[in-house]
PDB file of N, CA and C in Angstrom:
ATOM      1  N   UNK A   1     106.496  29.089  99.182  1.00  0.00           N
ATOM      2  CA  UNK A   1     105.327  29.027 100.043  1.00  0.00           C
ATOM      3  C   UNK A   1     105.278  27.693 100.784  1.00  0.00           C
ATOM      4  N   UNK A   2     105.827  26.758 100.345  1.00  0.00           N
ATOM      5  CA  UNK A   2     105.574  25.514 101.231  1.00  0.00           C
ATOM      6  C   UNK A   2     106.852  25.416 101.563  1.00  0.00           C
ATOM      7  N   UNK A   3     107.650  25.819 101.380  1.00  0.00           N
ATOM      8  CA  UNK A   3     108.812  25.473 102.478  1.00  0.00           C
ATOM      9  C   UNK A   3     108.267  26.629 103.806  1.00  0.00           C
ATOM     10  N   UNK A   4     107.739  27.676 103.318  1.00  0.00           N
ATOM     11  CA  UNK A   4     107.310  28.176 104.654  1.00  0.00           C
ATOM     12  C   UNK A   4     105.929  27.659 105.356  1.00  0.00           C
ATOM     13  N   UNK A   5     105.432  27.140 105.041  1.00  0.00           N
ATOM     14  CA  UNK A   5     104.261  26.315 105.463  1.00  0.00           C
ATOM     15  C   UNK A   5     105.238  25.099 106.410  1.00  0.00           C
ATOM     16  N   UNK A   6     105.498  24.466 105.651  1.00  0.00           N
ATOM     17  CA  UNK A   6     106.472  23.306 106.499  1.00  0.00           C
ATOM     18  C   UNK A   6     107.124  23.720 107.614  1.00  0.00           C
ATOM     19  N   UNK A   7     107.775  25.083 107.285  1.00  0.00           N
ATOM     20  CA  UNK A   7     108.357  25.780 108.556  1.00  0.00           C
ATOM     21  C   UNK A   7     107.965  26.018 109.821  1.00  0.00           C
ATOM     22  N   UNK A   8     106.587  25.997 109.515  1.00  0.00           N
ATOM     23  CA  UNK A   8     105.302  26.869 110.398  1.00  0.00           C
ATOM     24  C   UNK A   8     105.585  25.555 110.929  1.00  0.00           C
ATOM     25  N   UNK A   9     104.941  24.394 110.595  1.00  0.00           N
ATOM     26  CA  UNK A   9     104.616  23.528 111.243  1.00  0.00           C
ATOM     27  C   UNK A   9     105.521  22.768 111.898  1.00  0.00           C
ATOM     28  N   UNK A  10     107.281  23.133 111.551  1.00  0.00           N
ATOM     29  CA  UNK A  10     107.565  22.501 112.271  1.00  0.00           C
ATOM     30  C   UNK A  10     108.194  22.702 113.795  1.00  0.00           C
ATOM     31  N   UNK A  11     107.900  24.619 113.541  1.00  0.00           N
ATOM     32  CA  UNK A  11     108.107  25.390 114.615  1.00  0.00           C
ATOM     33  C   UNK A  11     106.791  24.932 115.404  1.00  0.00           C
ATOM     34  N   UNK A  12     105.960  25.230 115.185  1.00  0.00           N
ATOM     35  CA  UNK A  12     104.387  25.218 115.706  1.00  0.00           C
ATOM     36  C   UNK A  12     104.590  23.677 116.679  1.00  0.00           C
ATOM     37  N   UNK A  13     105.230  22.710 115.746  1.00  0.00           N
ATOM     38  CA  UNK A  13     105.222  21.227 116.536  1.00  0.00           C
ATOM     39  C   UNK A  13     106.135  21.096 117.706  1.00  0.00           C
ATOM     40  N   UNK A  14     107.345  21.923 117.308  1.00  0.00           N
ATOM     41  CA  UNK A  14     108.195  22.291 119.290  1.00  0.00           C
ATOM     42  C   UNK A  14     107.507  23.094 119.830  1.00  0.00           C
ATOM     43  N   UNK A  15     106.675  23.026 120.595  1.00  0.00           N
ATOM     44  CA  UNK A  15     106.654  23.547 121.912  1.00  0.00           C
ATOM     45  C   UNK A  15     106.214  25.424 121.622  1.00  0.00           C
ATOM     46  N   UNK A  16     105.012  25.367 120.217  1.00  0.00           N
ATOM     47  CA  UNK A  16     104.342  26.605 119.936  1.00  0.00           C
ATOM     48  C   UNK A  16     105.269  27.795 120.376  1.00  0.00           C
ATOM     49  N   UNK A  17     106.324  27.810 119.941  1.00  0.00           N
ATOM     50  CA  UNK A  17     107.553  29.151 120.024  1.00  0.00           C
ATOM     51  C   UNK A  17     106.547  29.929 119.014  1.00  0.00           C
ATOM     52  N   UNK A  18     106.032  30.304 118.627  1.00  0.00           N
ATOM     53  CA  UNK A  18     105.383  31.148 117.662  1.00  0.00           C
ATOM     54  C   UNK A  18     104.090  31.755 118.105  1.00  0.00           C
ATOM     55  N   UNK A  19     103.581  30.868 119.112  1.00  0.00           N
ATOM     56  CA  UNK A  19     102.690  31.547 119.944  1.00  0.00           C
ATOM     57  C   UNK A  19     102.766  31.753 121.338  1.00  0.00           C
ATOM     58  N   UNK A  20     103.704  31.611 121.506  1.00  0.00           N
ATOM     59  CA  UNK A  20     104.954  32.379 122.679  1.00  0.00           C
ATOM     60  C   UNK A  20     104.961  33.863 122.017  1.00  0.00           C
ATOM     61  N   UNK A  21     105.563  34.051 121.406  1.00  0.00           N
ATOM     62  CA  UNK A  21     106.109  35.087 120.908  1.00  0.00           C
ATOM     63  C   UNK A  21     104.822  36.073 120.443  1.00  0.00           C
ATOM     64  N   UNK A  22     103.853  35.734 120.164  1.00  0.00           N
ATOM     65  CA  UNK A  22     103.038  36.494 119.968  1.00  0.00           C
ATOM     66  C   UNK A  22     102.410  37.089 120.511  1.00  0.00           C
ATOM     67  N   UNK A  23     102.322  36.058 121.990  1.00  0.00           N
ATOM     68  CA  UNK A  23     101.864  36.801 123.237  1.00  0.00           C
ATOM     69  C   UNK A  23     102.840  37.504 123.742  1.00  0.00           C
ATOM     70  N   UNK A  24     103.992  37.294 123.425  1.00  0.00           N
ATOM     71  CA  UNK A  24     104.809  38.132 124.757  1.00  0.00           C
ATOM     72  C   UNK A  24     105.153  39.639 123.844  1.00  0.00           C
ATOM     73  N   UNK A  25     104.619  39.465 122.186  1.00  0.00           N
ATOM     74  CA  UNK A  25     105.082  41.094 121.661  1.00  0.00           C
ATOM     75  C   UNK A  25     103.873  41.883 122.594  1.00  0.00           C
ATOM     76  N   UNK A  26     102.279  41.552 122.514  1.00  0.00           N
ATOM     77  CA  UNK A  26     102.023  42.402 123.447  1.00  0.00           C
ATOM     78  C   UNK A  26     102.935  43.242 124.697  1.00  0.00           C
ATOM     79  N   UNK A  27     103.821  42.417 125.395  1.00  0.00           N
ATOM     80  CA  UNK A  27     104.294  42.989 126.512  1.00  0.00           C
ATOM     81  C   UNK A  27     105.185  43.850 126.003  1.00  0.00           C
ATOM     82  N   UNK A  28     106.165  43.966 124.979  1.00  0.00           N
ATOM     83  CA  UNK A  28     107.025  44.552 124.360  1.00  0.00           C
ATOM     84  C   UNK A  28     106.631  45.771 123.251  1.00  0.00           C
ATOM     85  N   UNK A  29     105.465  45.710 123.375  1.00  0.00           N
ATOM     86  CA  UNK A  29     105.024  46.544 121.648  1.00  0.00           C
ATOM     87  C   UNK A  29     104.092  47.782 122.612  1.00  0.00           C
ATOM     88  N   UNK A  30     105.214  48.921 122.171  1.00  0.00           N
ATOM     89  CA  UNK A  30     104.828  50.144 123.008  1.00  0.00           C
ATOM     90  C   UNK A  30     102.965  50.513 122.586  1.00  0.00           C
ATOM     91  N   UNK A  31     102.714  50.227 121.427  1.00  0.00           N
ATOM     92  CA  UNK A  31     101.125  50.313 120.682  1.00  0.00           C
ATOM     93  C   UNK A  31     100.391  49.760 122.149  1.00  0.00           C
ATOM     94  N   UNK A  32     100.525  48.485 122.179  1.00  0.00           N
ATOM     95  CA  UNK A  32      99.849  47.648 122.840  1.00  0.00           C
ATOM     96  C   UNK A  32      99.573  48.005 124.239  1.00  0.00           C
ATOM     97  N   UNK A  33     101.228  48.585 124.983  1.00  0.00           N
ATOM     98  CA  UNK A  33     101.471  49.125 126.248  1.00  0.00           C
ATOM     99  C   UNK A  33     100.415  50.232 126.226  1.00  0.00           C
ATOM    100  N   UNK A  34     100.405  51.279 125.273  1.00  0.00           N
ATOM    101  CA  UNK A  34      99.595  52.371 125.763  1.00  0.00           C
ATOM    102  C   UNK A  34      98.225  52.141 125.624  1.00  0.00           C
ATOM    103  N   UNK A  35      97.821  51.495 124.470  1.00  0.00           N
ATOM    104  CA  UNK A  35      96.192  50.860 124.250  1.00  0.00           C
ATOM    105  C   UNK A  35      95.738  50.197 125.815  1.00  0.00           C
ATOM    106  N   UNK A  36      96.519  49.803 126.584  1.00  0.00           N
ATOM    107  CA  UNK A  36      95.904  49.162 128.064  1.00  0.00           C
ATOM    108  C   UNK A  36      95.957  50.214 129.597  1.00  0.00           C
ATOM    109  N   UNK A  37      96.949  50.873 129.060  1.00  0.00           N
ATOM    110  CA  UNK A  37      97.334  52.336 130.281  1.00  0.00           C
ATOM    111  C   UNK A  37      95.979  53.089 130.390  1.00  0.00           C
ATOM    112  N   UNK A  38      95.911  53.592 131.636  1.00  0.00           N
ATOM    113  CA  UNK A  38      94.515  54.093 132.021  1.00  0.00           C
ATOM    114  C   UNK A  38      95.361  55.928 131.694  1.00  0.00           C
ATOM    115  N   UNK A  39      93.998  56.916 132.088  1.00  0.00           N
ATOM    116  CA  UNK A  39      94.656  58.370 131.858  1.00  0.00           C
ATOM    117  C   UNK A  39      95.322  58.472 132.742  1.00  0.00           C
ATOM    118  N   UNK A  40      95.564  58.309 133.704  1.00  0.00           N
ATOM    119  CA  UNK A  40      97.154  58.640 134.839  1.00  0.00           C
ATOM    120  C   UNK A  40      98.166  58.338 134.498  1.00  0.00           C
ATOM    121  N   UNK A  41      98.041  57.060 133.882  1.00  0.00           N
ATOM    122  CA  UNK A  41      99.262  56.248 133.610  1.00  0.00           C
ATOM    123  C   UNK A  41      99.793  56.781 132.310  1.00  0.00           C
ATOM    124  N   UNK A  42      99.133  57.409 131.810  1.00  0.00           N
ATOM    125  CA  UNK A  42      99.463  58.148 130.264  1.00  0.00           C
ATOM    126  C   UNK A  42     100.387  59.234 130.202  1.00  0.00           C
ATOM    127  N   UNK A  43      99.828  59.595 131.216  1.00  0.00           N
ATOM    128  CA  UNK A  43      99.788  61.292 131.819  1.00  0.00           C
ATOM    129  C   UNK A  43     101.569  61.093 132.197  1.00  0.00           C
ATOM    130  N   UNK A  44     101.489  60.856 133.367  1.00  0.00           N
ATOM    131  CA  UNK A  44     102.942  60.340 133.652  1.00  0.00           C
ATOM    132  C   UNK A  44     103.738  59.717 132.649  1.00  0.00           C
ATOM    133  N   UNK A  45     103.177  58.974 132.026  1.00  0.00           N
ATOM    134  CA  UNK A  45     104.562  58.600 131.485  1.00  0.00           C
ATOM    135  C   UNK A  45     105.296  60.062 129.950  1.00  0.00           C
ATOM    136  N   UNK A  46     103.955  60.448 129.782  1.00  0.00           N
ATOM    137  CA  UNK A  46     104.179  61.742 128.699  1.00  0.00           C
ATOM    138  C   UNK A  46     104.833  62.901 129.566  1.00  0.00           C
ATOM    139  N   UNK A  47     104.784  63.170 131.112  1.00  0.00           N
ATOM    140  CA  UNK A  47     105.721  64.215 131.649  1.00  0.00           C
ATOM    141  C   UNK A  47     106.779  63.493 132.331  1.00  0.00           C
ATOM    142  N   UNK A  48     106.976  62.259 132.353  1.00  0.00           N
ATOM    143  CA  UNK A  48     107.962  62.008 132.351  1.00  0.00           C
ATOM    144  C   UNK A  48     109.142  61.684 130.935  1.00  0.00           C
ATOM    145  N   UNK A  49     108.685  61.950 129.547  1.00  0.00           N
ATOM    146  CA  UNK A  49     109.545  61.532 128.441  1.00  0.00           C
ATOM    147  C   UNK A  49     109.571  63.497 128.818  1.00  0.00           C
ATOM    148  N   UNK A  50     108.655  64.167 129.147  1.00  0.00           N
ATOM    149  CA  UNK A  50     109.118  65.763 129.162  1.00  0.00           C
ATOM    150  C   UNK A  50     110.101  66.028 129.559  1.00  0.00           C
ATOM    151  N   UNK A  51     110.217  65.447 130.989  1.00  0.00           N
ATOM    152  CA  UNK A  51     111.427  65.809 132.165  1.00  0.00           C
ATOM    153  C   UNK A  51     112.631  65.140 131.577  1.00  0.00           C
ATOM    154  N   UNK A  52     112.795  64.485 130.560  1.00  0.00           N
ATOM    155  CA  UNK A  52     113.631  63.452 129.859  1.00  0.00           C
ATOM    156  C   UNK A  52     114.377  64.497 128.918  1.00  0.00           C
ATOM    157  N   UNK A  53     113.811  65.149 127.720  1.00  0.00           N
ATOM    158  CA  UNK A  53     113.447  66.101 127.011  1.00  0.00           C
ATOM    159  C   UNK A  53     113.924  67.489 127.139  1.00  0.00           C
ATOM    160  N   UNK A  54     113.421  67.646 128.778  1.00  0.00           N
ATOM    161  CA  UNK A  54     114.114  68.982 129.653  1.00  0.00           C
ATOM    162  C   UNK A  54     115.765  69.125 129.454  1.00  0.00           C
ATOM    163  N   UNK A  55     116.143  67.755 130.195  1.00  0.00           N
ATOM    164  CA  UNK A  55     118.045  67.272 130.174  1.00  0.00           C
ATOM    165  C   UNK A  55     118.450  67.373 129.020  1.00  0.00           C
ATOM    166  N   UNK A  56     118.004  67.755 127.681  1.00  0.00           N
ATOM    167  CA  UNK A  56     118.980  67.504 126.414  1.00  0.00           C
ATOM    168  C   UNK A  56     118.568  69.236 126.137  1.00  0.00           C
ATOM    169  N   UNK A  57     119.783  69.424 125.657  1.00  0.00           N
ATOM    170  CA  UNK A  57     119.745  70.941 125.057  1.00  0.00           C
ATOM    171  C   UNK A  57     118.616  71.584 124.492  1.00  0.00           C
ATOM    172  N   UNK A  58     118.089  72.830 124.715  1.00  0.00           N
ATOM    173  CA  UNK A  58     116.874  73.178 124.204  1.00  0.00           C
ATOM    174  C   UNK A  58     116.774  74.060 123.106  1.00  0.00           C
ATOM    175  N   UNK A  59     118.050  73.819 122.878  1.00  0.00           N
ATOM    176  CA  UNK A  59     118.608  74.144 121.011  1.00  0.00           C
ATOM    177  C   UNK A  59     118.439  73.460 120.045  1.00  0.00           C
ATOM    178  N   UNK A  60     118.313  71.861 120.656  1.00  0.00           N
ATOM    179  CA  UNK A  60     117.952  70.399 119.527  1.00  0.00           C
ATOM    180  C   UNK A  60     116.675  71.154 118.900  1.00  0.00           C
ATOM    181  N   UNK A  61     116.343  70.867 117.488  1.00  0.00           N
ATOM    182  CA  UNK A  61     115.414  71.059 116.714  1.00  0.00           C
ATOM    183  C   UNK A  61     114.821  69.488 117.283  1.00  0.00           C
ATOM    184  N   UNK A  62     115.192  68.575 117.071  1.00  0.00           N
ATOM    185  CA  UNK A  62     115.099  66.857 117.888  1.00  0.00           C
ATOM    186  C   UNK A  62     113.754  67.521 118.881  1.00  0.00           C
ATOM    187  N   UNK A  63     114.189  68.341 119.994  1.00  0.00           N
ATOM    188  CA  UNK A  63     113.498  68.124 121.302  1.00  0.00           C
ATOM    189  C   UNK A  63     112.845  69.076 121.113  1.00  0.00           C
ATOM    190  N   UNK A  64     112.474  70.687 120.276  1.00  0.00           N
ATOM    191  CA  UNK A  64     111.697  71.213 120.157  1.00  0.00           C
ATOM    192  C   UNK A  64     110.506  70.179 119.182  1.00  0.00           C
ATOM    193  N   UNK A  65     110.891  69.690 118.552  1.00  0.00           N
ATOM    194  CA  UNK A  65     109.197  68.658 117.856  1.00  0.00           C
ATOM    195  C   UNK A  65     109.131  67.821 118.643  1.00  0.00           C
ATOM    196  N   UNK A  66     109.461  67.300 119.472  1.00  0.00           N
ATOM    197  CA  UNK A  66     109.160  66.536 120.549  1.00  0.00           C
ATOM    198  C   UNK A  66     108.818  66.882 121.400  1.00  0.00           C
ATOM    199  N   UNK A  67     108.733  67.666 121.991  1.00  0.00           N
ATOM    200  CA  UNK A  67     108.107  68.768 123.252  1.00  0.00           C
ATOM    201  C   UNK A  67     107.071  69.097 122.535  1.00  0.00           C
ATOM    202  N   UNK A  68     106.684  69.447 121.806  1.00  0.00           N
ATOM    203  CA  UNK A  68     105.766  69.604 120.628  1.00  0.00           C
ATOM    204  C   UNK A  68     104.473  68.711 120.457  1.00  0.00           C
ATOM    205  N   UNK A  69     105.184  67.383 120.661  1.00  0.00           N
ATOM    206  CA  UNK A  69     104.145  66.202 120.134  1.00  0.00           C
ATOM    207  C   UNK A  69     103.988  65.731 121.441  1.00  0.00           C
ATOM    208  N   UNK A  70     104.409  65.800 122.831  1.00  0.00           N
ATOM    209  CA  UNK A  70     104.278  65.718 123.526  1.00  0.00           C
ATOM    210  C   UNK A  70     103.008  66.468 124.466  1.00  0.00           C
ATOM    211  N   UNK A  71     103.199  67.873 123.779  1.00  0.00           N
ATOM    212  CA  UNK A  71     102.072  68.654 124.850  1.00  0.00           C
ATOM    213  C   UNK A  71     101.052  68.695 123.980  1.00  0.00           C
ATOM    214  N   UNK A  72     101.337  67.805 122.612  1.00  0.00           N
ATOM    215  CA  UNK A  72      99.745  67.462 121.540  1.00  0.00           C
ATOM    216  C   UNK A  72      99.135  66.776 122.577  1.00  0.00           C
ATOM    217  N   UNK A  73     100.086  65.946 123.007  1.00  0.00           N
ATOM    218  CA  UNK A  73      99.500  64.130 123.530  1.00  0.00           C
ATOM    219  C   UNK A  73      98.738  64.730 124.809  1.00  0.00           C
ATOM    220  N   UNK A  74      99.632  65.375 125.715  1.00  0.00           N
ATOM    221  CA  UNK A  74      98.742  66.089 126.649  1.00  0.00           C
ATOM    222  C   UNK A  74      97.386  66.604 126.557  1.00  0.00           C
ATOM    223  N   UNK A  75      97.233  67.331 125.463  1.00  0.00           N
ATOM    224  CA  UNK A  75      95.803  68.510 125.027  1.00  0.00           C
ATOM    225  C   UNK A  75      95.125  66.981 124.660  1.00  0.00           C
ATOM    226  N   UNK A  76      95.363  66.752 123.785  1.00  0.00           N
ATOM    227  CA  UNK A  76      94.446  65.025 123.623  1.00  0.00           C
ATOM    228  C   UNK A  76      94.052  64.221 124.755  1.00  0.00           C
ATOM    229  N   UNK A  77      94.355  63.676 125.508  1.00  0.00           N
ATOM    230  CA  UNK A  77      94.574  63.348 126.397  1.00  0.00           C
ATOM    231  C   UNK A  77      93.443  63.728 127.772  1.00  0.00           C
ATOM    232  N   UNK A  78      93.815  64.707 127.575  1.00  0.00           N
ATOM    233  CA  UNK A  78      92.773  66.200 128.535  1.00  0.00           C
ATOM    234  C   UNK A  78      91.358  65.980 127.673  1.00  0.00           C
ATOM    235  N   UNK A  79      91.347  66.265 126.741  1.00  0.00           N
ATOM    236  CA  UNK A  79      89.948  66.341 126.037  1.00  0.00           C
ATOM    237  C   UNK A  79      89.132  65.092 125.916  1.00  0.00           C
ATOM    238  N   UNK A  80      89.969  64.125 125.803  1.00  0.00           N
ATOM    239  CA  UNK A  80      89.431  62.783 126.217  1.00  0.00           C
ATOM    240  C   UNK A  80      88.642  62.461 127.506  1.00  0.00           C
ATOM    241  N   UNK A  81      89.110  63.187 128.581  1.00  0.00           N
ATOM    242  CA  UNK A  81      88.833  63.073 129.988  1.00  0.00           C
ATOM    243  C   UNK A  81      88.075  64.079 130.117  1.00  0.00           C
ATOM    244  N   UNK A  82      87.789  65.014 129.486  1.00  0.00           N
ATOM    245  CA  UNK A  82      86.686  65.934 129.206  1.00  0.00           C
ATOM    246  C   UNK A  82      85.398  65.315 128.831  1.00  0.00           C
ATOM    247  N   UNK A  83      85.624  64.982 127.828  1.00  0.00           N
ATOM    248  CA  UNK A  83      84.478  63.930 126.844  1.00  0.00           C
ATOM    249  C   UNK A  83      83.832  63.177 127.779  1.00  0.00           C
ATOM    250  N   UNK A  84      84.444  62.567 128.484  1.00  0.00           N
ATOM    251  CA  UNK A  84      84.098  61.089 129.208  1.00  0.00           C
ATOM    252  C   UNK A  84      83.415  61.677 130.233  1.00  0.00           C
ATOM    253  N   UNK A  85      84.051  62.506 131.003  1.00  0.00           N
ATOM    254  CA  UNK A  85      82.836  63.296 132.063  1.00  0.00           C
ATOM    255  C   UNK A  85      82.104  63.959 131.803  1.00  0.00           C
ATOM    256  N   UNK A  86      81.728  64.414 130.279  1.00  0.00           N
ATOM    257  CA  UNK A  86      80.689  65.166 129.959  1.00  0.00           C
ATOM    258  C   UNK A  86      79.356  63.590 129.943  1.00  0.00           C
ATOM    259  N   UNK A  87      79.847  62.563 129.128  1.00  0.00           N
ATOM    260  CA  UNK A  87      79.022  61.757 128.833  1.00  0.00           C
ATOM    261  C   UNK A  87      78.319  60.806 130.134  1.00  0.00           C
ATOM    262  N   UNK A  88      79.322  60.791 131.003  1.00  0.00           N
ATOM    263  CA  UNK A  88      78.952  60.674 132.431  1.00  0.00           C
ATOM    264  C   UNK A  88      77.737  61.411 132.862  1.00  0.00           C
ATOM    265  N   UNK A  89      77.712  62.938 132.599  1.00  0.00           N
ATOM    266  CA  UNK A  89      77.199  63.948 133.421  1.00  0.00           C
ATOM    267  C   UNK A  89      75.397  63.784 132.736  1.00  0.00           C
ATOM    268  N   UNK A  90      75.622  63.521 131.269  1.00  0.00           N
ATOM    269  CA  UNK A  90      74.742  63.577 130.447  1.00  0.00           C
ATOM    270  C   UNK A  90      73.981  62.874 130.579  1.00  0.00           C
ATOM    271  N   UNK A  91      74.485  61.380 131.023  1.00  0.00           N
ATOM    272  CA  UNK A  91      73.767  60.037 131.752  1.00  0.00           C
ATOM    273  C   UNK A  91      72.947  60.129 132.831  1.00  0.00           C
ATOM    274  N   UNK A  92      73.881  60.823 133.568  1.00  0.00           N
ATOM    275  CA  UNK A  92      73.221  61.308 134.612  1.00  0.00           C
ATOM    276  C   UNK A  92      71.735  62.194 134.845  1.00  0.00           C
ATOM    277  N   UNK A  93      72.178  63.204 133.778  1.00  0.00           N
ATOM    278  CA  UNK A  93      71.050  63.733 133.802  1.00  0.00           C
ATOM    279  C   UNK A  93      69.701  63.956 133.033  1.00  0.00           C
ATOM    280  N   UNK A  94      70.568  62.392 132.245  1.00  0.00           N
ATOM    281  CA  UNK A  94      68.999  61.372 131.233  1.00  0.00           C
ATOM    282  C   UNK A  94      68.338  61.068 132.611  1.00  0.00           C
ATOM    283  N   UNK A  95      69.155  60.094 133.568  1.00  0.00           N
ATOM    284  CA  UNK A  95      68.383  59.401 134.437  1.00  0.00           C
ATOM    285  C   UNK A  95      67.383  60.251 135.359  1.00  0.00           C
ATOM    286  N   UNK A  96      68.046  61.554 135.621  1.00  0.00           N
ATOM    287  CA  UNK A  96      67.356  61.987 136.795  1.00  0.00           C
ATOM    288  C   UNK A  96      66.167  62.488 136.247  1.00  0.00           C
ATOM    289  N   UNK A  97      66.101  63.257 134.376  1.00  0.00           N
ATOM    290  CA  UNK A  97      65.009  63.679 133.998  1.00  0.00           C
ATOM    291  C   UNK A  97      64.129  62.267 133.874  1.00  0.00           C
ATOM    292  N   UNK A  98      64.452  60.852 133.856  1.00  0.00           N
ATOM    293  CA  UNK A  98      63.801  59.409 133.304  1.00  0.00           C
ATOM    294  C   UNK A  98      62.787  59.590 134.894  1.00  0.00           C
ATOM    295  N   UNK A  99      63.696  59.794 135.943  1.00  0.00           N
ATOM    296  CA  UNK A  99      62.578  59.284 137.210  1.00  0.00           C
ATOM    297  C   UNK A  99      62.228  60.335 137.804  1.00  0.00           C
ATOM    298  N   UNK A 100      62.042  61.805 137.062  1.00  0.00           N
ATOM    299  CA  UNK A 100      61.390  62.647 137.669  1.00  0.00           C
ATOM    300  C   UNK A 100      59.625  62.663 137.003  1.00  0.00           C
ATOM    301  N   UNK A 101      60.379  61.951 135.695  1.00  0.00           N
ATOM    302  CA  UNK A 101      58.909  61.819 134.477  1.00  0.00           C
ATOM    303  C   UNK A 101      57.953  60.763 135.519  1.00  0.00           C
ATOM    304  N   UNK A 102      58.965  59.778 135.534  1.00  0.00           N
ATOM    305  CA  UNK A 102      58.257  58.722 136.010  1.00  0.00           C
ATOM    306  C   UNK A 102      57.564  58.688 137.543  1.00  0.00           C
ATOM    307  N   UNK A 103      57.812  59.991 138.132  1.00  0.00           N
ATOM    308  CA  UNK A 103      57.099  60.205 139.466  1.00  0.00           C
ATOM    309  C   UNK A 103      56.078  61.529 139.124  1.00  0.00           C
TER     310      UNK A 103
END
């Protein structure tokens, strides 16, 4: 434990390589990539691993569970963007019943 403590610090004392690296796994760490992607950007990139998917034999057991978990991600995906415009709509029509009361 203290030789790794010492370690820390003596990485930490050049030039924070350790918090370099921590920021830049965000850019590298597919988790992170999709946690910031909006629904378009999702969307596409899941029919594009499809069209990927398409090119390899459609005999692979491989690409049938993957085509699989793919058009999960899709239906998810969809229902999410469902949700969100329902809760939109719902807002909406708190407000309009709020200032019809109020007139």
């Amino acid at each position: 434990l203290l030789f790794t403590i010492e370690s820390f610090k003596q990485v930490k004392g050049n030039g924070g390589v350790i918090d370099q690296t921590i920021e830049d796994a965000g850019a590298t760490n597919p988790r992170v990539q999709w946690k910031q992607m909006g629904y378009e950007e999702k969307t596409i990139t899941v029919q594009e691993e499809m069209k990927r998917m398409n090119q390899l034999p459609t005999t692979s057991s491989y690409v049938t569970h993957r085509m699989c978990g793919l058009n999960k991600i899709l239906q998810l995906l969809s229902i999410q963007v469902i949700k969100y415009v329902g809760l939109i709509g719902l807002v909406i029509l708190k407000n309009i019943k709020l200032s019809l009361e109020l007139t």
